[in-house]
Protein backbone atom coordinates (compact mmCIF):
# COMPACT_ATOMS: atom_id res chain seq x y z
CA UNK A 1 118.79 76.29 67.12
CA UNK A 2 115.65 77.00 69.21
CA UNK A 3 116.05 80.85 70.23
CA UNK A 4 116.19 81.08 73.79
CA UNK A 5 112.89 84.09 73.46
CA UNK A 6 111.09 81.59 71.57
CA UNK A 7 111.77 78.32 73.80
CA UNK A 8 111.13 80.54 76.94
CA UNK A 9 107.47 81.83 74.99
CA UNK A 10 106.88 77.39 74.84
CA UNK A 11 107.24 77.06 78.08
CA UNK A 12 104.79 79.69 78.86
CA UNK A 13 102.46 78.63 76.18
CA UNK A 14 102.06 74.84 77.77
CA UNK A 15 102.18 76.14 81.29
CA UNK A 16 99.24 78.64 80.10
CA UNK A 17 97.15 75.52 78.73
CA UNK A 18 97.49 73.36 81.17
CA UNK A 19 96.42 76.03 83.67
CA UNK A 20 93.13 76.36 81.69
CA UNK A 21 92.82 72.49 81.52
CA UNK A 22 93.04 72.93 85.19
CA UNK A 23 90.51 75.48 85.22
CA UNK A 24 87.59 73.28 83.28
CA UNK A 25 88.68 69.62 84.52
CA UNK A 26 90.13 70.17 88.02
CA UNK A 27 88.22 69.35 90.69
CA UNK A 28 87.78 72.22 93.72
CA UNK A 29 91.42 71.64 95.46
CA UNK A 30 92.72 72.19 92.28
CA UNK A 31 91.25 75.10 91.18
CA UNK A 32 91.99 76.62 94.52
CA UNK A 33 95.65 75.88 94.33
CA UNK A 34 95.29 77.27 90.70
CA UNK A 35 94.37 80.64 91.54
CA UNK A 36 96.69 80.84 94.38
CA UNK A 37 99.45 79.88 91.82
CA UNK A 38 98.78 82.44 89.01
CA UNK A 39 98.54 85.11 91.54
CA UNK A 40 102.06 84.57 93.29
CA UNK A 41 103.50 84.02 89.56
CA UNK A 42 102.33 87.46 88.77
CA UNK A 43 103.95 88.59 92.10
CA UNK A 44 107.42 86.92 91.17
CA UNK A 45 107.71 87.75 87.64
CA UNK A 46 107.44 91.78 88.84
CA UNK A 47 109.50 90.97 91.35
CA UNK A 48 112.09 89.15 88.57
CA UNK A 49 111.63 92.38 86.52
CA UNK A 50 113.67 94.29 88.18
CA UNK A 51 116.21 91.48 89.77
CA UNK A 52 116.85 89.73 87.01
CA UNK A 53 117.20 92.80 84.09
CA UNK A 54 117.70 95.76 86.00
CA UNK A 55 119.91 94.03 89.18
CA UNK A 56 117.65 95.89 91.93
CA UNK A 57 117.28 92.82 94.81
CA UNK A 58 114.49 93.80 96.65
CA UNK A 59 113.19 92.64 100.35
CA UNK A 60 110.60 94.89 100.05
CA UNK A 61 108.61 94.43 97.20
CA UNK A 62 105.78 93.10 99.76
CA UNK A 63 105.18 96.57 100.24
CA UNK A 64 103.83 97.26 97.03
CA UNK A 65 101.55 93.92 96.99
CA UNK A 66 100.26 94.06 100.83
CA UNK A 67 99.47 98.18 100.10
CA UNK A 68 97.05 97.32 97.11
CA UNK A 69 95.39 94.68 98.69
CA UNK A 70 94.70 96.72 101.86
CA UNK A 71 93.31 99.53 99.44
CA UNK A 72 90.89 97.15 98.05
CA UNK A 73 89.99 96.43 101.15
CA UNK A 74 89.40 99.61 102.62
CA UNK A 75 87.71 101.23 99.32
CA UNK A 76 85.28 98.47 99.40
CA UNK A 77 84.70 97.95 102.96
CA UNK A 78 85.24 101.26 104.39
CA UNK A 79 83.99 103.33 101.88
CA UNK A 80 81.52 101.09 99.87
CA UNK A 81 83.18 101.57 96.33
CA UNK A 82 83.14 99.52 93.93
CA UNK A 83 85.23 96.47 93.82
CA UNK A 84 86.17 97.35 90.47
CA UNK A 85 86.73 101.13 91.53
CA UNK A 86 88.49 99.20 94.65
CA UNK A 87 90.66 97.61 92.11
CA UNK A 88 92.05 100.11 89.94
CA UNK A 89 92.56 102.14 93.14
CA UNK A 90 94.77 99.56 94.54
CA UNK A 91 97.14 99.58 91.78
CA UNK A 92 97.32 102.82 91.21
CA UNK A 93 98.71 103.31 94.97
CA UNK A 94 100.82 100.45 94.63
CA UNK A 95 102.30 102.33 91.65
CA UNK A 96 102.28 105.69 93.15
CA UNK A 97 104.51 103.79 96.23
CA UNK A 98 106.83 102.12 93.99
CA UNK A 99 107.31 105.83 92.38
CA UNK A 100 107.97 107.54 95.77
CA UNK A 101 109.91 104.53 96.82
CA UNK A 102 111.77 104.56 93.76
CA UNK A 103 112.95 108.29 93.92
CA UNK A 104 114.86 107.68 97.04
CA UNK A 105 115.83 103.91 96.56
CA UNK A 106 117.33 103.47 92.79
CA UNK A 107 120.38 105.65 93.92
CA UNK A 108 121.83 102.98 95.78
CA UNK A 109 123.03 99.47 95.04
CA UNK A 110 123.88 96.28 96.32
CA UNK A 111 122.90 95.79 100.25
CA UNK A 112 122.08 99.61 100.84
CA UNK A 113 119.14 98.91 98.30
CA UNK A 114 118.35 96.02 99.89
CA UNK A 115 118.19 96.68 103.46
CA UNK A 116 116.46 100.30 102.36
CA UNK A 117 113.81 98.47 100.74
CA UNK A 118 113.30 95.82 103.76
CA UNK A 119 112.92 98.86 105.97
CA UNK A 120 109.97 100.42 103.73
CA UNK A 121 108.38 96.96 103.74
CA UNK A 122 108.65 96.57 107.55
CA UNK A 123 107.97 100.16 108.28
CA UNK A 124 104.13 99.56 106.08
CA UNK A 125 103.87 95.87 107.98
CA UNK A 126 104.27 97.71 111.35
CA UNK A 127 101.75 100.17 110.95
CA UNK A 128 99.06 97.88 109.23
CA UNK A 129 99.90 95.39 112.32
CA UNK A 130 98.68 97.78 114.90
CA UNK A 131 96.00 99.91 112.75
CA UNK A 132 92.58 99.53 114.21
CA UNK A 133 91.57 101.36 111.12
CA UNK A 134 92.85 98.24 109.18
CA UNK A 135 91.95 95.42 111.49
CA UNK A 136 95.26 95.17 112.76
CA UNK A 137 96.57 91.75 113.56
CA UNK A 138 94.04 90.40 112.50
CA UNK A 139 93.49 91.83 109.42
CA UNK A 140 90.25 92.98 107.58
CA UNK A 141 87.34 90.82 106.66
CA UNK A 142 84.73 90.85 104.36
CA UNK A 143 85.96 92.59 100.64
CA UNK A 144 83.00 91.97 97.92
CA UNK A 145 84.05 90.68 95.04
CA UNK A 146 83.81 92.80 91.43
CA UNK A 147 80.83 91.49 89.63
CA UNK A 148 81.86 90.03 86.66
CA UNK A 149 78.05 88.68 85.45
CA UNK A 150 78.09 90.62 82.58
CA UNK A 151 80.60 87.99 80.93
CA UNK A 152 79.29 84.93 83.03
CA UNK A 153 81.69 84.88 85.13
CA UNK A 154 81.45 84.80 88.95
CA UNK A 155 83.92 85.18 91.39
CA UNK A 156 82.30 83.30 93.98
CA UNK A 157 83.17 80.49 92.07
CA UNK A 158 86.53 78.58 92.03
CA UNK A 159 86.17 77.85 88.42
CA UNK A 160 86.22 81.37 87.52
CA UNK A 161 88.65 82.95 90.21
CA UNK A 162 91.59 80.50 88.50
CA UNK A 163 90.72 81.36 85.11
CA UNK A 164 90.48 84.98 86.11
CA UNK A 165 94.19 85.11 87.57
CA UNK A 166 95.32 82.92 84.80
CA UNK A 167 94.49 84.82 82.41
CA UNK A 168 95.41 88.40 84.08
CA UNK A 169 99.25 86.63 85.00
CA UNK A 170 99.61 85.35 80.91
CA UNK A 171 98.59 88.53 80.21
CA UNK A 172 100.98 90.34 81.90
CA UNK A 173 103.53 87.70 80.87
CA UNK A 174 103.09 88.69 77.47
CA UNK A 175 103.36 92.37 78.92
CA UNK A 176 106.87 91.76 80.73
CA UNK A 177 108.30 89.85 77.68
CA UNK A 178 107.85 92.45 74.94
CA UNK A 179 109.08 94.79 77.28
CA UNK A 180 112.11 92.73 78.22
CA UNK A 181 112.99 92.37 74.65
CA UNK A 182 111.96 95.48 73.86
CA UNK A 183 115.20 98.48 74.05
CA UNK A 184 114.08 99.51 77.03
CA UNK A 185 114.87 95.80 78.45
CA UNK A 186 118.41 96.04 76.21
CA UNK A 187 118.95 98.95 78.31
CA UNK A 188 118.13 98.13 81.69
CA UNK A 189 120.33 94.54 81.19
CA UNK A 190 123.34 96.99 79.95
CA UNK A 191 123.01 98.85 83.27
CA UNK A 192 122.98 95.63 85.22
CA UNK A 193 125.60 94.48 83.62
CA UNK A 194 128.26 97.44 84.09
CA UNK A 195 126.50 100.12 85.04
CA UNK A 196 129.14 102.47 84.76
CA UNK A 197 129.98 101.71 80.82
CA UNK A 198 125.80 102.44 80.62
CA UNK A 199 126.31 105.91 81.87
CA UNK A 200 129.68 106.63 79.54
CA UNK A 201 127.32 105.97 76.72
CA UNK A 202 125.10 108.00 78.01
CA UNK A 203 122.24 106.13 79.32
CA UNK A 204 119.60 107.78 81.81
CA UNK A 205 120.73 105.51 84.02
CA UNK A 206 118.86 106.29 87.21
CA UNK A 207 115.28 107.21 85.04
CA UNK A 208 115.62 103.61 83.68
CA UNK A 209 116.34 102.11 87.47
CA UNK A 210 113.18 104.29 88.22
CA UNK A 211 110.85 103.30 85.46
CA UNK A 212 111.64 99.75 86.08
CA UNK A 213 111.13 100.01 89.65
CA UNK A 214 107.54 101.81 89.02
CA UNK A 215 106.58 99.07 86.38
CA UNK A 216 107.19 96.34 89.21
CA UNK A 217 105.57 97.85 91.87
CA UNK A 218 102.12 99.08 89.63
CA UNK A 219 102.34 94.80 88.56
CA UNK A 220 102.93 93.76 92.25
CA UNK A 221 99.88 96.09 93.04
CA UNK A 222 97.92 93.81 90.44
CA UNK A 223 99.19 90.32 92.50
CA UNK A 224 97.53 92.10 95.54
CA UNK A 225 94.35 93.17 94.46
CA UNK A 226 93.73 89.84 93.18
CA UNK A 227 94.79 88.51 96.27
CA UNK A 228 92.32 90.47 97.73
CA UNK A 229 89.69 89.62 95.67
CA UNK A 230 90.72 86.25 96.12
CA UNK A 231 90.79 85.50 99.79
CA UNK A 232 88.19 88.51 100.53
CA UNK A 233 90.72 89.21 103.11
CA UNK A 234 93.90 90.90 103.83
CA UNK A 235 96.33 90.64 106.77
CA UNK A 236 99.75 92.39 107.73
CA UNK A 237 101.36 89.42 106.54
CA UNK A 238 100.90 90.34 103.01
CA UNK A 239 103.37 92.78 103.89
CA UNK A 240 105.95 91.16 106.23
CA UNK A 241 109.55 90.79 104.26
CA UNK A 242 109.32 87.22 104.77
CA UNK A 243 106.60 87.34 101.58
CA UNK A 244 109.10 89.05 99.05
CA UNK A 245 111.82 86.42 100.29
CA UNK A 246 109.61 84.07 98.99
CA UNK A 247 108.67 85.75 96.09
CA UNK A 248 112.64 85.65 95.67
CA UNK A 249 113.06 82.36 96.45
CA UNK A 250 110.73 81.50 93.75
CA UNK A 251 112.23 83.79 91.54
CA UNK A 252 115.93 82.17 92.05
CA UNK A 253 114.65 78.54 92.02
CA UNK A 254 112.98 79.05 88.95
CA UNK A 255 115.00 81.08 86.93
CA UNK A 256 116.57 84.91 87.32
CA UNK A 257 115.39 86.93 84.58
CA UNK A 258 113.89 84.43 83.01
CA UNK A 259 110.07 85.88 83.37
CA UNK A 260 108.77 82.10 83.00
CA UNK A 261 111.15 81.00 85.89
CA UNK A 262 109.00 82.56 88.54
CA UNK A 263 105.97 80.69 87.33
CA UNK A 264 107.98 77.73 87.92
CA UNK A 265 109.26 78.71 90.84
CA UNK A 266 105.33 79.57 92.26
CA UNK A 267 104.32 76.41 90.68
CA UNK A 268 106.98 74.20 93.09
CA UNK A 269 106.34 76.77 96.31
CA UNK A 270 102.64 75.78 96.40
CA UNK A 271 102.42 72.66 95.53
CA UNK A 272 105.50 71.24 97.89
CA UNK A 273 103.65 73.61 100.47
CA UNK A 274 100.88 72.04 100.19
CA UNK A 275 101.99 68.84 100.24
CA UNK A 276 104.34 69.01 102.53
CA UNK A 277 102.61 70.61 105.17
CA UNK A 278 100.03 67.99 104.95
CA UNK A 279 102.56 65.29 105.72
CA UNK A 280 105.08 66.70 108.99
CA UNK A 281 104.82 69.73 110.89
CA UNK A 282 108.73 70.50 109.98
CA UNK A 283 107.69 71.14 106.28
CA UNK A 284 109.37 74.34 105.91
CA UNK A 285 112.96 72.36 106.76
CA UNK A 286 112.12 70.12 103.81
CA UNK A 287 111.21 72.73 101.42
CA UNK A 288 114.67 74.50 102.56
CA UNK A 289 116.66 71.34 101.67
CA UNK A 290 114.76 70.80 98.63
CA UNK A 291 115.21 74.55 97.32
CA UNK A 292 119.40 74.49 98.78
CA UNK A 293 119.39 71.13 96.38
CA UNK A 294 118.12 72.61 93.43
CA UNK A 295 120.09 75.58 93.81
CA UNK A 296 123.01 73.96 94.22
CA UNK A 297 122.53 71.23 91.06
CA UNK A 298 120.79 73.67 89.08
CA UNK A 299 122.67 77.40 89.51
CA UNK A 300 120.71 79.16 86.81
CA UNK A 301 117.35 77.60 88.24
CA UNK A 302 114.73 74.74 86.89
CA UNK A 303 114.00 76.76 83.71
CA UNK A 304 117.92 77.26 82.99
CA UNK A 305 118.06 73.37 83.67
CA UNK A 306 115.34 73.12 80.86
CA UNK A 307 117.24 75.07 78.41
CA UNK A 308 120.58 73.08 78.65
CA UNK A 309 117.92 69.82 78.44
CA UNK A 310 116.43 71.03 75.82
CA UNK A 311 118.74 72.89 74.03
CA UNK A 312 121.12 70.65 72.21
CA UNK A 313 118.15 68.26 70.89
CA UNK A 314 116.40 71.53 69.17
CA UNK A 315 119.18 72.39 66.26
């Protein structure tokens, strides 16, 4: 029998190459819709992280990804660093607001996390919204992009912004999946599971909510600097709750703690998005029936749908 780890690591695999066949034969569009892709899939799969192995259902992981982009934007264009300076600072924030987050925030459970989370996120999209520091509604324009000559690759073109955030989402695939199957992802399952049978055993319970939490925001931060580099522009929407219901939605259409679910999941978003909002101006009631349907025919999302396909031919 296929091992679920090693079907799950397939997936990934042709999903990874036919991103890079994207990359090299895709026309401009494509490439585009590429890059936009691999960056929400990195945003999902932190956001999966903690939902799917540690149980923490977040409306506020936004927070995390609109913060780091912002700080890219304001290192570079406020204070003329270096987009690469810009970058690492971004994440670093990101991860140093999932850990302050985190200390208050992994205590609780169920909707009190939830709704405590939403208010961070909300609290960070209202003051970004009326900032004149920041742009405010209207965002901030302008963020360089790092120069990446020095391996022939520039950022300016399409080509090379896909391949870039392919290659920085696989690697932090690879990243989230040893660490799920590592004991650290044994033990943050057993405390989703029954968290009260964790602590009788004697599990840190609350350092391995927090640790979790931290490792999702820091990779979250890494979604939004890219972003930022991507669009060489932020707004406040990047932080608006509606963005990590999306994220969620894509993380619950493709698979919970699956890690290669999200990239599904991100995969579908955009390209019905795209498509659909090309065709009638009531898209989003389309992509709501279409997401209800495959929730509803397909509990444990389109990768758990795979599995069971899949499954009983590979013994």
């Amino acid at each position: 029998m296929l091992r679920a780890t090693h079907l799950r690591d397939l997936v990934a695999l042709v999903l990874f190459i036919s991103a890079l066949a994207t990359c090299w034969y895709g026309g401009y569009s494509a490439q585009d819709l590429l890059a936009e892709i691999a960056i929400l899939a990195l945003f999902a799969m932190s956001l999966d992280f903690i939902v799917g192995f540690a149980g923490l259902v977040s409306l506020g992981h936004a927070l995390f990804y609109g913060l780091s982009a912002y700080t890219v934007g304001a290192l570079t264009v406020h204070l003329e660093l270096l987009p690469s300076v810009a970058i690492l600072g971004g994440i670093v924030v990101a991860g140093l607001s999932a850990a302050a987050a985190g200390a208050l925030v992994v205590r609780l459970s169920g909707i009190f996390f939830i709704m405590i989370t939403l208010a961070f996120g909300q609290m960070a999209w209202a003051y970004f919204l009326r900032s004149p520091t920041f742009g405010g509604y209207s965002g901030m324009a302008g963020i360089p992009h790092v120069d990446l000559s020095a391996v022939g690759l520039s950022l300016l073109d399409p080509r090379h912004i896909a391949f870039c955030a392919t290659v920085v989402c696989a690697a932090f695939y690879v990243f989230l999946a040893r660490l799920s199957d590592s004991a650290f992802g044994a033990a943050l399952v057993a405390v989703h599971q029954n968290e009260m049978r964790a602590r009788a055993l004697g599990l840190p319970v609350g350092l391995y909510k927090f640790a979790a939490f931290v490792t999702a925001g820091a990779i979250a931060g890494v979604a939004g600097a890219l972003t930022a580099q991507r669009a060489q522009f932020v707004s406040p929407d990047l932080l608006v709750w509606t963005t990590s219901g999306e994220a969620l939605i894509m993380v619950i259409v493709g698979g919970v703690g699956t890690l290669v679910g999200p990239v599904i999941g991100a995969i579908l978003w955009v390209l019905m998005r795209h498509s659909l909002s090309g065709l009638t101006s009531y898209w989003m009631l389309f992509m709501g029936i279409a997401f209800v349907a495959a929730v509803l025919f397909a509990s444990d999302g389109v990768y758990g749908f795979l599995k069971r396909l899949i499954g009983p031919r590979s013994a």
